[in-house]
Protein backbone atom coordinates (compact mmCIF):
# COMPACT_ATOMS: atom_id res chain seq x y z
CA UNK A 1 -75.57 50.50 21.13
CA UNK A 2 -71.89 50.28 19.73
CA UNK A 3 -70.55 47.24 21.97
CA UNK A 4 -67.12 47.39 23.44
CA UNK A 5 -64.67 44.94 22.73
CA UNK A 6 -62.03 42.97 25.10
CA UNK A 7 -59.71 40.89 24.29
CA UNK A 8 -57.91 38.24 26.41
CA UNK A 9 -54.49 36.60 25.97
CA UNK A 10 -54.74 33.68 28.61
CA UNK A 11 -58.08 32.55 29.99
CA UNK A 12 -57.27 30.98 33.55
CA UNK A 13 -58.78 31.78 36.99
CA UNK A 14 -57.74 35.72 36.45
CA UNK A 15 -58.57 36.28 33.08
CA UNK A 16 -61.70 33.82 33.14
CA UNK A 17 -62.89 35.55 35.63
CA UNK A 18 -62.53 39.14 34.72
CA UNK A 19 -64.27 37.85 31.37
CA UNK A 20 -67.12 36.07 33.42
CA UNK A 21 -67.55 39.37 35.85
CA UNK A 22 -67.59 41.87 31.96
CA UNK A 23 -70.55 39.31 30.75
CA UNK A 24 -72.25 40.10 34.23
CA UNK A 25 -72.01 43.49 34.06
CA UNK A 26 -72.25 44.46 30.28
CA UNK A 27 -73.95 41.67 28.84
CA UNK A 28 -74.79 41.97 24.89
CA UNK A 29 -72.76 45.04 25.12
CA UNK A 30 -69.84 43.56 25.56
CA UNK A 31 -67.93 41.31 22.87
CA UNK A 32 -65.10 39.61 24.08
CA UNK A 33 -62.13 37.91 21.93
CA UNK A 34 -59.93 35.10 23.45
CA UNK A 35 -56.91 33.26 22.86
CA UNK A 36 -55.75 30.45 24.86
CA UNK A 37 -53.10 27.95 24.62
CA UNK A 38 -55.61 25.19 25.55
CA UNK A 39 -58.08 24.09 22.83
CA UNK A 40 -60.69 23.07 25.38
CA UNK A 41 -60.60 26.19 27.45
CA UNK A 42 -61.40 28.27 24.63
CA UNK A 43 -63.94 25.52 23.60
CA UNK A 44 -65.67 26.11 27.24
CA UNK A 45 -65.83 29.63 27.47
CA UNK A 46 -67.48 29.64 24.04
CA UNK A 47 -69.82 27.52 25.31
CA UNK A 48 -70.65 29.02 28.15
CA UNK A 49 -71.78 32.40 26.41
CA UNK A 50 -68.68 33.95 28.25
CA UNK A 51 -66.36 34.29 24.73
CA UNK A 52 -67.83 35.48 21.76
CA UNK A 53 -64.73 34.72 18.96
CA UNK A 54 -62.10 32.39 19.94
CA UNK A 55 -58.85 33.47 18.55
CA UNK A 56 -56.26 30.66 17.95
CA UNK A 57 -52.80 32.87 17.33
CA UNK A 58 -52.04 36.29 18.67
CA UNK A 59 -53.19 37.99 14.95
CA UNK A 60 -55.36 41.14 13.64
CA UNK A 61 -58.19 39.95 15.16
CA UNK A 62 -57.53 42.01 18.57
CA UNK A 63 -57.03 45.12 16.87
CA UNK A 64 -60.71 45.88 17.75
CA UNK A 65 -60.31 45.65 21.15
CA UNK A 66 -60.57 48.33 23.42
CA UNK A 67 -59.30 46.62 26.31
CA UNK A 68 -56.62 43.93 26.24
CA UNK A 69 -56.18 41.52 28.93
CA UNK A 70 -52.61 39.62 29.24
CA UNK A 71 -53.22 36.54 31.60
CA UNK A 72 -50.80 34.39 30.51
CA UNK A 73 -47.97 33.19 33.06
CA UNK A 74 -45.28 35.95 33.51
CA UNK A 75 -42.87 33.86 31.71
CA UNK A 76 -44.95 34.23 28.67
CA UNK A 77 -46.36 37.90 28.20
CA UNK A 78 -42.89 39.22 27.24
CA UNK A 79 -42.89 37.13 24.20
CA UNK A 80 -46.67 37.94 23.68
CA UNK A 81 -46.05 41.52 24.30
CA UNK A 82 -43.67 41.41 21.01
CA UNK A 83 -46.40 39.76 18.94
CA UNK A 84 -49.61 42.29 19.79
CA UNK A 85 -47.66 45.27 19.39
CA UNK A 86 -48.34 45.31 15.70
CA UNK A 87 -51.98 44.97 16.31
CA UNK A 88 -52.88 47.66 18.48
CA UNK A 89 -55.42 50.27 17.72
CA UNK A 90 -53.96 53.28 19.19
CA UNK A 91 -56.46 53.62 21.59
CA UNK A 92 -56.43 49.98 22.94
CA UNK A 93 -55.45 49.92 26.85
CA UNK A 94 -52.97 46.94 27.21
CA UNK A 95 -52.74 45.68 30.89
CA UNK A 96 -51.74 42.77 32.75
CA UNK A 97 -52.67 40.85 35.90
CA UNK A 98 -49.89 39.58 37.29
CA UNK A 99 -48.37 39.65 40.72
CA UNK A 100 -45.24 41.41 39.65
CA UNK A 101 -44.66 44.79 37.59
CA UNK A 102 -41.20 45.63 37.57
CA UNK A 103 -40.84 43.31 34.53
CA UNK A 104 -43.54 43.69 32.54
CA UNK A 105 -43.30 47.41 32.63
CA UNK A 106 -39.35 47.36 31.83
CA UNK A 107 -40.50 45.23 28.67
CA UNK A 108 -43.22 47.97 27.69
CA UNK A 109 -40.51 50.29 28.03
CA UNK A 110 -38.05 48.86 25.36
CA UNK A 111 -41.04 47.97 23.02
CA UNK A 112 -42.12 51.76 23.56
CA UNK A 113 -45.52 51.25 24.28
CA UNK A 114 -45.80 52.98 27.53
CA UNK A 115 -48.93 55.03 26.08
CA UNK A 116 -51.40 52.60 26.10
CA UNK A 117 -50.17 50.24 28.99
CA UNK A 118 -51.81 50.58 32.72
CA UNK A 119 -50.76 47.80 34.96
CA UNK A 120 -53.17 45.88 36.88
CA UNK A 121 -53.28 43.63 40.06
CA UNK A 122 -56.71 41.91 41.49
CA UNK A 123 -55.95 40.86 44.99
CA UNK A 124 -58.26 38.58 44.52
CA UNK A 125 -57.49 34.66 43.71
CA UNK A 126 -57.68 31.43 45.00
CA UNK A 127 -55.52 27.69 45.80
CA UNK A 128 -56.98 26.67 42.57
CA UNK A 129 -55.80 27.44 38.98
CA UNK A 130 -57.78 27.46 35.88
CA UNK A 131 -60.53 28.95 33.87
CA UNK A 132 -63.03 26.16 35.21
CA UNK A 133 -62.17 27.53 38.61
CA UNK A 134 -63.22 31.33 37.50
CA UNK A 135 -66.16 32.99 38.93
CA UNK A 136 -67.57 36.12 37.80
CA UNK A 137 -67.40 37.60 41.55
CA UNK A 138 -63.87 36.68 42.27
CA UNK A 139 -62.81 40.28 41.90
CA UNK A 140 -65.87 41.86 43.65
CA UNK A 141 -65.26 44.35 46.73
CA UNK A 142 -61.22 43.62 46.34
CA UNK A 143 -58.66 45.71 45.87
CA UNK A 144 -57.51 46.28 42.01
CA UNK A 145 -54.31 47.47 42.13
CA UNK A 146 -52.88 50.08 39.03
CA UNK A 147 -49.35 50.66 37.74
CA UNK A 148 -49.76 53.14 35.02
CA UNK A 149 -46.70 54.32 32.92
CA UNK A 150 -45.65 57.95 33.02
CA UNK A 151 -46.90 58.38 29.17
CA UNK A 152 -50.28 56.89 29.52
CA UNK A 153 -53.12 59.04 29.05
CA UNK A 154 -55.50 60.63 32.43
CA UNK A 155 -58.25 59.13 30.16
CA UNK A 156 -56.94 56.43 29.50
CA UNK A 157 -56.59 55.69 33.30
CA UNK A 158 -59.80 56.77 34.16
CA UNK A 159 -61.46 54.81 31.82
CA UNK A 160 -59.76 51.94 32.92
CA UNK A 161 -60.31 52.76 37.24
CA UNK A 162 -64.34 53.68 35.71
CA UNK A 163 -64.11 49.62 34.40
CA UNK A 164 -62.69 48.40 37.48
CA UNK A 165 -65.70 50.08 39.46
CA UNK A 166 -68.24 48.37 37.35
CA UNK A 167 -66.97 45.26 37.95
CA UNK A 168 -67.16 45.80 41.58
CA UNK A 169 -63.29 45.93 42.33
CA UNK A 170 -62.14 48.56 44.12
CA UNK A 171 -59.37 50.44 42.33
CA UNK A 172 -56.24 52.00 43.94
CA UNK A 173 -53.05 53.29 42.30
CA UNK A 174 -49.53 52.79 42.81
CA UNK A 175 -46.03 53.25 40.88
CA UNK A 176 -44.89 49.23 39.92
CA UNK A 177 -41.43 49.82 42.41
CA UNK A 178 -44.23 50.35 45.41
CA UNK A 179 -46.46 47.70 43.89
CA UNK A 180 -43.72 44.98 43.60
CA UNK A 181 -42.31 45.83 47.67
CA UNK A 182 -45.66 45.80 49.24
CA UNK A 183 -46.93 42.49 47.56
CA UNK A 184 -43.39 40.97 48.25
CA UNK A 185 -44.72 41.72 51.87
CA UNK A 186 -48.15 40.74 52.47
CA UNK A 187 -48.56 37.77 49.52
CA UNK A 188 -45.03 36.49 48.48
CA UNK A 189 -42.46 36.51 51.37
CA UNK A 190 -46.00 34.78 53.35
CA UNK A 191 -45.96 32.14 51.03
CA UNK A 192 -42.45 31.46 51.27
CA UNK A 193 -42.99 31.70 55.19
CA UNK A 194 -46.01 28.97 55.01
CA UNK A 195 -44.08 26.77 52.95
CA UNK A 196 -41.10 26.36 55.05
CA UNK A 197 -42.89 26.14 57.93
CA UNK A 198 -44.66 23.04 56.37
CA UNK A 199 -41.12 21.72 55.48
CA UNK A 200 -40.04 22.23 58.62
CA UNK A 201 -42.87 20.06 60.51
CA UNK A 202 -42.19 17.58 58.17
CA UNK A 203 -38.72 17.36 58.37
CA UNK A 204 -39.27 17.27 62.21
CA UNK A 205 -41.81 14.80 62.59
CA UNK A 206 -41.33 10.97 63.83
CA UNK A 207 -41.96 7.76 61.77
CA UNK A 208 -45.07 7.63 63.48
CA UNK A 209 -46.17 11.05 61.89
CA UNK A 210 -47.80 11.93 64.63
CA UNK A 211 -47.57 15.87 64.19
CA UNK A 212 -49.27 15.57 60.92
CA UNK A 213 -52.01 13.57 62.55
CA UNK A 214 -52.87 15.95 65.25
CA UNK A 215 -51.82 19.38 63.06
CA UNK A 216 -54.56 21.88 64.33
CA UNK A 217 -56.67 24.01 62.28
CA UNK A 218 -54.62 27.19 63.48
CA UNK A 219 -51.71 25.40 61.75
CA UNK A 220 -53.66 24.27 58.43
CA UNK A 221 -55.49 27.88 58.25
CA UNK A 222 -51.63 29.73 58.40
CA UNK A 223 -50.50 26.66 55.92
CA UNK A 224 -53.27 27.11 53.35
CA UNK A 225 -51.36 28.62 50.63
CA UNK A 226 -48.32 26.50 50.73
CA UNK A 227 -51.03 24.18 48.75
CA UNK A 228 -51.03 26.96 45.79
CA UNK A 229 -49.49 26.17 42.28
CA UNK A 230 -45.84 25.12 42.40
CA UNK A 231 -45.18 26.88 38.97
CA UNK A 232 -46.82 29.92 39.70
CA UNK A 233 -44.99 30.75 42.84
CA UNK A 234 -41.85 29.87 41.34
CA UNK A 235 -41.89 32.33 38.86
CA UNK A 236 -43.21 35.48 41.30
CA UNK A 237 -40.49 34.22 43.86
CA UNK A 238 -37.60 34.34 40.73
CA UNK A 239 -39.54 37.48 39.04
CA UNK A 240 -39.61 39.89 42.69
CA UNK A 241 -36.26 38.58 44.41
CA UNK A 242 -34.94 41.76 45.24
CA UNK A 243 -37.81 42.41 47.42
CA UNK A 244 -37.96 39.36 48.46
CA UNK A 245 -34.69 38.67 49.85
CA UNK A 246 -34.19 42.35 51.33
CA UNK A 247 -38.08 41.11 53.09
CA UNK A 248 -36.77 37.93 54.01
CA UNK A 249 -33.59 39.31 55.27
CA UNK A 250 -35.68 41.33 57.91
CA UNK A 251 -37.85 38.94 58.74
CA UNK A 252 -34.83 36.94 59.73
CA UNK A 253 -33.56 39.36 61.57
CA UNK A 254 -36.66 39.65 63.66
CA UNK A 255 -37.03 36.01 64.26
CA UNK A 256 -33.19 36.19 65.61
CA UNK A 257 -34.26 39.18 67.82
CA UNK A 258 -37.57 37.01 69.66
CA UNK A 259 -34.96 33.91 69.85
CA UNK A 260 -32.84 36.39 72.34
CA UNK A 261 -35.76 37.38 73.75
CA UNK A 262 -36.48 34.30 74.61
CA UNK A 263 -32.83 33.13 75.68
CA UNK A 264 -32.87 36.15 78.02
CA UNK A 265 -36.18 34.80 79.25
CA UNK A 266 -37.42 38.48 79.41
CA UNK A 267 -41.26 38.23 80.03
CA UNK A 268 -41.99 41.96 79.01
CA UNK A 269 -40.27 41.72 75.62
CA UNK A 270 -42.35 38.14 74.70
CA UNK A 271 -44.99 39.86 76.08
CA UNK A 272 -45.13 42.84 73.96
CA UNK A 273 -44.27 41.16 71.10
CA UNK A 274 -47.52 39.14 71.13
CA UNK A 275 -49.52 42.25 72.19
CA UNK A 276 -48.19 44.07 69.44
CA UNK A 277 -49.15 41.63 66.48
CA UNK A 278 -52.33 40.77 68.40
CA UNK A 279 -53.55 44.67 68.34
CA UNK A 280 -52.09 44.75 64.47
CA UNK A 281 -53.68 41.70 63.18
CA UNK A 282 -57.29 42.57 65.11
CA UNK A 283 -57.04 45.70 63.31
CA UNK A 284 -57.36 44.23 59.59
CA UNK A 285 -60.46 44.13 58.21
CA UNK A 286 -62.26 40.50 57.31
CA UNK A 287 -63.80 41.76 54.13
CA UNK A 288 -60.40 40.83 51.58
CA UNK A 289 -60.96 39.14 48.86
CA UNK A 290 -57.18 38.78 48.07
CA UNK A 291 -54.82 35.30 47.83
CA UNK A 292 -55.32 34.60 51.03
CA UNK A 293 -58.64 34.58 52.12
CA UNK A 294 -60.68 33.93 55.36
CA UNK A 295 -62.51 30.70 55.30
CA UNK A 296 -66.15 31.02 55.75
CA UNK A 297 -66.77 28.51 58.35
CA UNK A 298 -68.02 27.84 61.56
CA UNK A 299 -67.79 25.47 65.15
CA UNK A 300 -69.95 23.74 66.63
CA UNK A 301 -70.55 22.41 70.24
CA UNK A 302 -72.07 18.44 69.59
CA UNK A 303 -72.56 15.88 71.74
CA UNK A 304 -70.87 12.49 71.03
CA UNK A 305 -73.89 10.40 69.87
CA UNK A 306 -75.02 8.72 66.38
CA UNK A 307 -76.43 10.77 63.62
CA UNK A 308 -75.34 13.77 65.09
CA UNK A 309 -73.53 15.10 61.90
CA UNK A 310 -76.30 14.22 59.54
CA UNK A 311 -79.25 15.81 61.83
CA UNK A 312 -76.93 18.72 61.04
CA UNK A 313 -76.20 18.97 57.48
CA UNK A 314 -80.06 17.75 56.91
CA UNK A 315 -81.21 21.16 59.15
CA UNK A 316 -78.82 22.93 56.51
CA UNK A 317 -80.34 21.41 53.82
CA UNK A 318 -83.11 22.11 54.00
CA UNK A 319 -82.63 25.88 54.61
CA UNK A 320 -80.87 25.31 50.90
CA UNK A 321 -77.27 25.64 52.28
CA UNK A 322 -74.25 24.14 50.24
CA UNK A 323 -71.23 23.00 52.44
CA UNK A 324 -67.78 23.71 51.02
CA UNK A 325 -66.59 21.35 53.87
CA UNK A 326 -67.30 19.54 57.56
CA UNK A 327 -65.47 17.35 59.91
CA UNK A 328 -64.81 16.85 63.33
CA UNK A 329 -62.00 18.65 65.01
CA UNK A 330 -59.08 15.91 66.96
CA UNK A 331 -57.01 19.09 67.75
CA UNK A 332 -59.19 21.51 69.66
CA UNK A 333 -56.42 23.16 71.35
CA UNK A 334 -57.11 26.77 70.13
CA UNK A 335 -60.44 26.13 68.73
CA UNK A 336 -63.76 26.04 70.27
CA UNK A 337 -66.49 23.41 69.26
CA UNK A 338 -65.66 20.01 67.48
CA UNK A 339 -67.59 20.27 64.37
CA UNK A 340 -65.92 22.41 61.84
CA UNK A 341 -67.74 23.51 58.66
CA UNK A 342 -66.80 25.10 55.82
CA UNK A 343 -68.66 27.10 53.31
CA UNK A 344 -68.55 28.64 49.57
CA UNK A 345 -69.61 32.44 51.16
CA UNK A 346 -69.92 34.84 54.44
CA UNK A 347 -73.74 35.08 54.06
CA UNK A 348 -74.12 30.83 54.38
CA UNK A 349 -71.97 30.87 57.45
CA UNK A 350 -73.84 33.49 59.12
CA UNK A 351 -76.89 31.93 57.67
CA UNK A 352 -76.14 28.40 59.39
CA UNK A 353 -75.30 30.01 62.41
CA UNK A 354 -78.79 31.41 63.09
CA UNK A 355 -80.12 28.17 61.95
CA UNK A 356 -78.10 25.74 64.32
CA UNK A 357 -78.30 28.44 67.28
CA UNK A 358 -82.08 28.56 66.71
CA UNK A 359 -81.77 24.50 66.70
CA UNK A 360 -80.30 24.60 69.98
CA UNK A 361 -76.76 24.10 69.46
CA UNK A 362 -73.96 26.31 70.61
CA UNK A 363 -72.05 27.55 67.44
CA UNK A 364 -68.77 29.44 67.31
CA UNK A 365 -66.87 31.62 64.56
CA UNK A 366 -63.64 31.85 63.65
């Protein structure tokens, strides 16, 4: 069987992932090239089965490859972009996975090499950076969005939403000008959003820092992502700020509109302003895999007594169950039970709460 070659340009959490998920899927049918700034990623991947030829400059070698991955930061795959062109078999489909598309398919444009270049978004990643972060189901069962050029080939972009199937993404196309506007509304203007709000608790808080010490969990969980990498959201911030501003501008706007609400002490407007995001936000599915995720984790109702914790983790155990995470809750304001535990999937949680209801404790989800 002729094998089918991919080639990477960047092996982080993205790109070492989509490699890890085409070894899953393909196996010995796959070959995959790699070239990475970092000597000891390439030197890992290698080793774990996952690359087949390390490449250490952007040269010939790639002008096998059927697919070609660019995974490097945004601030980087123009420059690359200039130094593959040369090596492209003409039926190579170039794509990306950034964030952003506007610029990426602008620089296609003036290179002229809109017919082989199909955008591509996974909503899919994680806090954490890094090829030794990767997992070969990071992509699974979310949504992989496509920005193909005008010029590009129906085949082309069928073969390329046929890949994305078989990795177990779920493909869905857009034009990069809708892309970049809906992702500056429902990933970049939140992290913006989270990370002034953490500013702004700090800035507020006493000497005694006592609203960092008795933050809730509703406050950490809408948080979360202000912990992502610094860099990274730098450049998306700088790379969409057209959207972002004209998304920020609104949202503004709105949060001057509930401040008069609230002035006016008008009980029907707060009202139906809570009702209204309630009934939106109850209406989104759970099952995203995007950047920001729903924990897998449960409560749970526990006495006050030695050894409680540990007769707990020992039931899970033994049942084989790995926790991500456990604590007890201080702040139980909006949450009920005050042992909080967090877990690496959906089917642990749901496997640990049969086990500790079946053990006689009372256990709640989030």
């Amino acid at each position: 069987m002729e094998k089918i070659s991919f080639g990477f340009i960047g092996l982080g959490l993205i790109g070492g992932s989509i490699a890890k998920s085409i070894k899953r899927v393909y196996g010995k049918s796959s070959y995959i090239l790699a070239y990475d700034i970092n000597q000891e990623t390439l030197s890992t991947a290698c080793q774990d089965g996952i690359v087949d030829e390390p490449v250490f400059e952007i040269n010939s070698a790639f002008s096998i490859c059927q697919f070609l991955f660019l995974c490097a930061p945004v601030s980087f795959n123009n420059e690359n972009l200039y130094n593959i062109k040369t090596f492209l078999s003409p039926d190579c489909i170039l794509t990306d996975v950034g964030s952003v598309k506007t610029g990426i398919h602008e620089a296609i444009s003036n290179l002229n090499m809109d017919s082989h270049f199909i955008g591509g978004h996974p909503m899919a990643g994680s806090e954490k950076t890094g090829y030794h972060n990767s997992s070969d189901r990071l992509v699974e069962n979310a949504f992989y969005i496509i920005t193909p050029t005008r010029t590009v080939s129906q085949a082309m972009v069928q073969t390329y939403t046929e890949f994305i199937k078989a990795i177990g993404a779920i493909p869905l196309s857009l034009s990069y000008e809708e892309h970049d506007y809906i992702t500056a509304a429902i990933s970049h203007l939140p992290h913006v959003i989270a990370a002034s709000l953490v500013n702004l608790v700090k800035q507020s808080d006493n000497d005694q820092h006592i609203m960092k010490m008795i933050a809730a969990g509703g406050f950490k969980d809408i948080t979360r992502i202000a912990s992502s990498s610094t860099e990274m959201w730098t450049q998306i911030a700088l790379t969409n700020k057209d959207n972002l501003l004209q998304l920020l501008h609104d949202y503004i706007h709105s949060l001057l509109a509930i401040m008069d609400t609230l002035t006016a002490s008008d009980e029907k407007a707060i009202e139906h302003f809570f009702s209204t995001a309630r009934e939106f936000r109850d209406s989104l599915g759970d099952s995203s895999s995007g950047p920001i995720k729903k924990i897998p984790l449960i409560y749970v109702d526990i006495p006050d007594k030695t050894g409680i914790i540990a007769a707990i983790a020992t039931i899970l155990a033994n049942n084989q169950i790995n926790l991500k995470n456990i604590g007890i809750v201080h702040n139980r304001e909006f949450e009920e039970g005050a042992l909080r535990i967090e877990f690496y999937d959906d089917l642990s949680a749901n496997q640990a709460s049969v086990l500790l209801n079946n053990s006689g404790y009372m256990v709640f989800h989030s």
